[in-house]
N, C-alpha and C. Protein backbone atom coordinates (compact mmCIF):
# COMPACT_ATOMS: atom_id res chain seq x y z
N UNK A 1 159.92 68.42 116.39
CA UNK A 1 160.39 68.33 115.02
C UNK A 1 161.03 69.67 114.63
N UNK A 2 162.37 69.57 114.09
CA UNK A 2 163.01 70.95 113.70
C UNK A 2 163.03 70.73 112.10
N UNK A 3 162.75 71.96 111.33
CA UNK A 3 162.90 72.30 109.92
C UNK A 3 163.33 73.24 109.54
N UNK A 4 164.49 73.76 109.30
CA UNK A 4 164.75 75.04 108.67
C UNK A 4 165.05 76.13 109.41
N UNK A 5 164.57 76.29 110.76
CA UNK A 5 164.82 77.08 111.60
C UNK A 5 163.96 77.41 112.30
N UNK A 6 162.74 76.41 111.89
CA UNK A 6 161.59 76.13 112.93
C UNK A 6 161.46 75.45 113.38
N UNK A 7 160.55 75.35 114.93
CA UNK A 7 160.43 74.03 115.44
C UNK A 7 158.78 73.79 115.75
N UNK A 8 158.40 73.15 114.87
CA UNK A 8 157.15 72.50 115.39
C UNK A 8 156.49 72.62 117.08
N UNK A 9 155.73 72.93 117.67
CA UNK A 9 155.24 72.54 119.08
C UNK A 9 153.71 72.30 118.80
N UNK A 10 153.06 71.60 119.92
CA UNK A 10 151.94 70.94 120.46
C UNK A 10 151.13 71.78 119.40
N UNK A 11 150.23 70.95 118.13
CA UNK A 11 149.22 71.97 118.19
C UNK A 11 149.49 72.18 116.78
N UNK A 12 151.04 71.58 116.20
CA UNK A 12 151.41 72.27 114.95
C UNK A 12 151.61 73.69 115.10
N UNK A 13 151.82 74.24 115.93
CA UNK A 13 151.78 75.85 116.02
C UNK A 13 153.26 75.75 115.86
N UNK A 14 154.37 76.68 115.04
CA UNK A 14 155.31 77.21 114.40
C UNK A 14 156.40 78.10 115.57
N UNK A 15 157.24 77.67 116.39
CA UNK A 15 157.96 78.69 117.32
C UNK A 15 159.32 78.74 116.14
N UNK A 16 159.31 80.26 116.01
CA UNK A 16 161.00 80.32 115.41
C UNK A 16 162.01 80.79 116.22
N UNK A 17 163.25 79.98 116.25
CA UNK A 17 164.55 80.35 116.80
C UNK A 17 165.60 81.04 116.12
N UNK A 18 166.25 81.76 116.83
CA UNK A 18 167.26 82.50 115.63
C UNK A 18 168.76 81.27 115.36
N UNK A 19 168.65 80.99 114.39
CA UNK A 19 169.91 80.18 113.81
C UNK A 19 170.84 80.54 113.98
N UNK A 20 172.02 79.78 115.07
CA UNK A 20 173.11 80.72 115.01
C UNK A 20 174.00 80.10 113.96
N UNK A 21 174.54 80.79 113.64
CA UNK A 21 176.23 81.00 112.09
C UNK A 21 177.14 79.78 112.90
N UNK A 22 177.44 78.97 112.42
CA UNK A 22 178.71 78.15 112.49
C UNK A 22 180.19 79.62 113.43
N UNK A 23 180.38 79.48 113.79
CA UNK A 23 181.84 80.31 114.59
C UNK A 23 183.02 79.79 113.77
N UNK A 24 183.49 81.00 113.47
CA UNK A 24 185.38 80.63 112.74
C UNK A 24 185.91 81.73 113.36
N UNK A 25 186.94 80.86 113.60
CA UNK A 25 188.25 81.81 113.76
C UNK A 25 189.40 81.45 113.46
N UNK A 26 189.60 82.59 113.13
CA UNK A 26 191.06 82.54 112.04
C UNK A 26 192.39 82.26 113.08
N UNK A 27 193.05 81.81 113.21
CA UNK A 27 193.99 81.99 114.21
C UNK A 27 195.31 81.55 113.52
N UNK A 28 195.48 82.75 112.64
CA UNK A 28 196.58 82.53 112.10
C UNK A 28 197.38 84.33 112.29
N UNK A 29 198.84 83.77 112.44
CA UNK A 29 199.49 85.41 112.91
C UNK A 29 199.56 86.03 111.96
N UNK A 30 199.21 87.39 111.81
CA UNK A 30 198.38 88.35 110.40
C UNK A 30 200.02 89.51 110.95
N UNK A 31 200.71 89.77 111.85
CA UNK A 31 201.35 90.77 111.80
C UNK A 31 202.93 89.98 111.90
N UNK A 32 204.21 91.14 112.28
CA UNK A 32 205.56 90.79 111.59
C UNK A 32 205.72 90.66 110.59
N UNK A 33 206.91 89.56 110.46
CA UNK A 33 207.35 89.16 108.80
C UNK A 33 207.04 87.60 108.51
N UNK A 34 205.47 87.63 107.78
CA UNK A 34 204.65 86.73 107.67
C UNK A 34 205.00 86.40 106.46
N UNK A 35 204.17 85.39 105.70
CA UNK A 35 203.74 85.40 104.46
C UNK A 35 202.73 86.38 103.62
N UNK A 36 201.37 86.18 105.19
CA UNK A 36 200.48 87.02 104.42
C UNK A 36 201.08 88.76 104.08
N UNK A 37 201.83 89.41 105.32
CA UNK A 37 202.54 90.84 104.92
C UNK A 37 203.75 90.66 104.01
N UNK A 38 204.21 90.16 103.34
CA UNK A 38 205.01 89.96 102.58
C UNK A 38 204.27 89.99 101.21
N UNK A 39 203.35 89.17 100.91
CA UNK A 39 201.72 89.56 99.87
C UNK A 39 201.63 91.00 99.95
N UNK A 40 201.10 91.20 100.82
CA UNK A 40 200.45 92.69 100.89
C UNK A 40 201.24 94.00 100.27
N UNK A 41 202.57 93.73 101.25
CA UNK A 41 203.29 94.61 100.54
C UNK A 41 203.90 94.27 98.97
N UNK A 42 204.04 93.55 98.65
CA UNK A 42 203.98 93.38 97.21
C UNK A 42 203.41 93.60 96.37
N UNK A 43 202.21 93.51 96.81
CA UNK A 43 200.59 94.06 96.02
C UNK A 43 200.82 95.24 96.14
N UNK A 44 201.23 96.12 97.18
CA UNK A 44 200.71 97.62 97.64
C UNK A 44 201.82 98.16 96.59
N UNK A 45 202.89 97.88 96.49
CA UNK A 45 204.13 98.45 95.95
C UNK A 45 203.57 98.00 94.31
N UNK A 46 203.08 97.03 93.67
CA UNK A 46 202.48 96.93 92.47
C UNK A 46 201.97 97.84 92.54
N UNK A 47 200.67 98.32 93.05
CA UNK A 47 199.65 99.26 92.97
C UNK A 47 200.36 100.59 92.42
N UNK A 48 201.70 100.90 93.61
CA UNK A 48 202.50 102.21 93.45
C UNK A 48 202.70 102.05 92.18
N UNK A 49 203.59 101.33 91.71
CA UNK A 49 204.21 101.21 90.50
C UNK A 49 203.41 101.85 89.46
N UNK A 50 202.28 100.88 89.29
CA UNK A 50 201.52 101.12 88.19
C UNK A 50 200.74 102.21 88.01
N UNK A 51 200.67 103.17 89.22
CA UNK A 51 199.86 104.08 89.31
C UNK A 51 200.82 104.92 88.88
N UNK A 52 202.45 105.28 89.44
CA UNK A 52 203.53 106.23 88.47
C UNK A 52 203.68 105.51 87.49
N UNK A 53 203.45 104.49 86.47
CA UNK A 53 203.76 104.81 85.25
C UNK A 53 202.38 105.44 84.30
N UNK A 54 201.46 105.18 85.14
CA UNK A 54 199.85 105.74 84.53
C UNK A 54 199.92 107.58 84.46
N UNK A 55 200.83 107.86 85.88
CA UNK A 55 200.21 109.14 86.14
C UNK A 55 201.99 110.19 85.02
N UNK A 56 202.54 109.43 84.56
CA UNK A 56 203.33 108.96 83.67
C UNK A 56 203.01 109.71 82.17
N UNK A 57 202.13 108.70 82.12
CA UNK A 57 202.03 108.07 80.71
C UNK A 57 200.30 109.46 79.96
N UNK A 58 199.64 109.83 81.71
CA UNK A 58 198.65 111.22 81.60
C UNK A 58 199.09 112.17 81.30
N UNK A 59 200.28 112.85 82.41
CA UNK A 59 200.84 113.79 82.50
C UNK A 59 202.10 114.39 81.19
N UNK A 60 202.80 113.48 80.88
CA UNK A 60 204.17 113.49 80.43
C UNK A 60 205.43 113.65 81.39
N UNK A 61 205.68 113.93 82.81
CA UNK A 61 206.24 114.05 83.59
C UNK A 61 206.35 113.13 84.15
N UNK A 62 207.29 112.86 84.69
CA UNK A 62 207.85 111.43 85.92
C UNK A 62 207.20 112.27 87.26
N UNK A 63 207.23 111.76 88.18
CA UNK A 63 206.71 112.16 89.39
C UNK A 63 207.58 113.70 90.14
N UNK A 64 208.47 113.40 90.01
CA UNK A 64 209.22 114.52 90.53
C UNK A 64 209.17 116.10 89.24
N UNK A 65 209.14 115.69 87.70
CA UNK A 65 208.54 116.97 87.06
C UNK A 65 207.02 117.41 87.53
N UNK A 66 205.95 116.22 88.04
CA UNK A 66 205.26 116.70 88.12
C UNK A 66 204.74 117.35 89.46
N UNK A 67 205.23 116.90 89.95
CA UNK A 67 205.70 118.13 91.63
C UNK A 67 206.23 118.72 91.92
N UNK A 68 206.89 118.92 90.68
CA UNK A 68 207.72 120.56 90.46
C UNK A 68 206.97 121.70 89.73
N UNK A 69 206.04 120.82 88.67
CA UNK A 69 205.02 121.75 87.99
C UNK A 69 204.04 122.50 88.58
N UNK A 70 203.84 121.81 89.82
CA UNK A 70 202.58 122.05 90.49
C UNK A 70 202.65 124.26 91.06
């Protein structure tokens, strides 16, 4: 008799097995000119964006006054 990840033996005495995980694999192509890198870089270039108009909007300088200030 199996329950949960135990199995009953002679006796009612309790042996536990280690449960293995279901297996996935992804097998989809993650590099070139995908969909998913086409996302990514879109996101990453958002990120840029919004981070020069933040560092912007701290400073008073556009990026290039403020790496001239430095």
């Amino acid at each position: 008799m199996t329950t949960r990840g135990y199995t009953t033996e002679e006796g009612n005495r309790i042996n536990n097995f280690a449960v293995e995980p279901k297996m996935y694999v992804d097998e989809t192509v993650k590099s070139g000119f995908t969909e998913y890198s086409e996302q990514l870089n879109g996101r990453l270039a958002m990120i840029g964006f919004v981070s020069l108009l933040a560092l912007e909007a701290f400073t008073g300088h556009g990026i290039v006054g403020w790496l001239t200030s430095l």
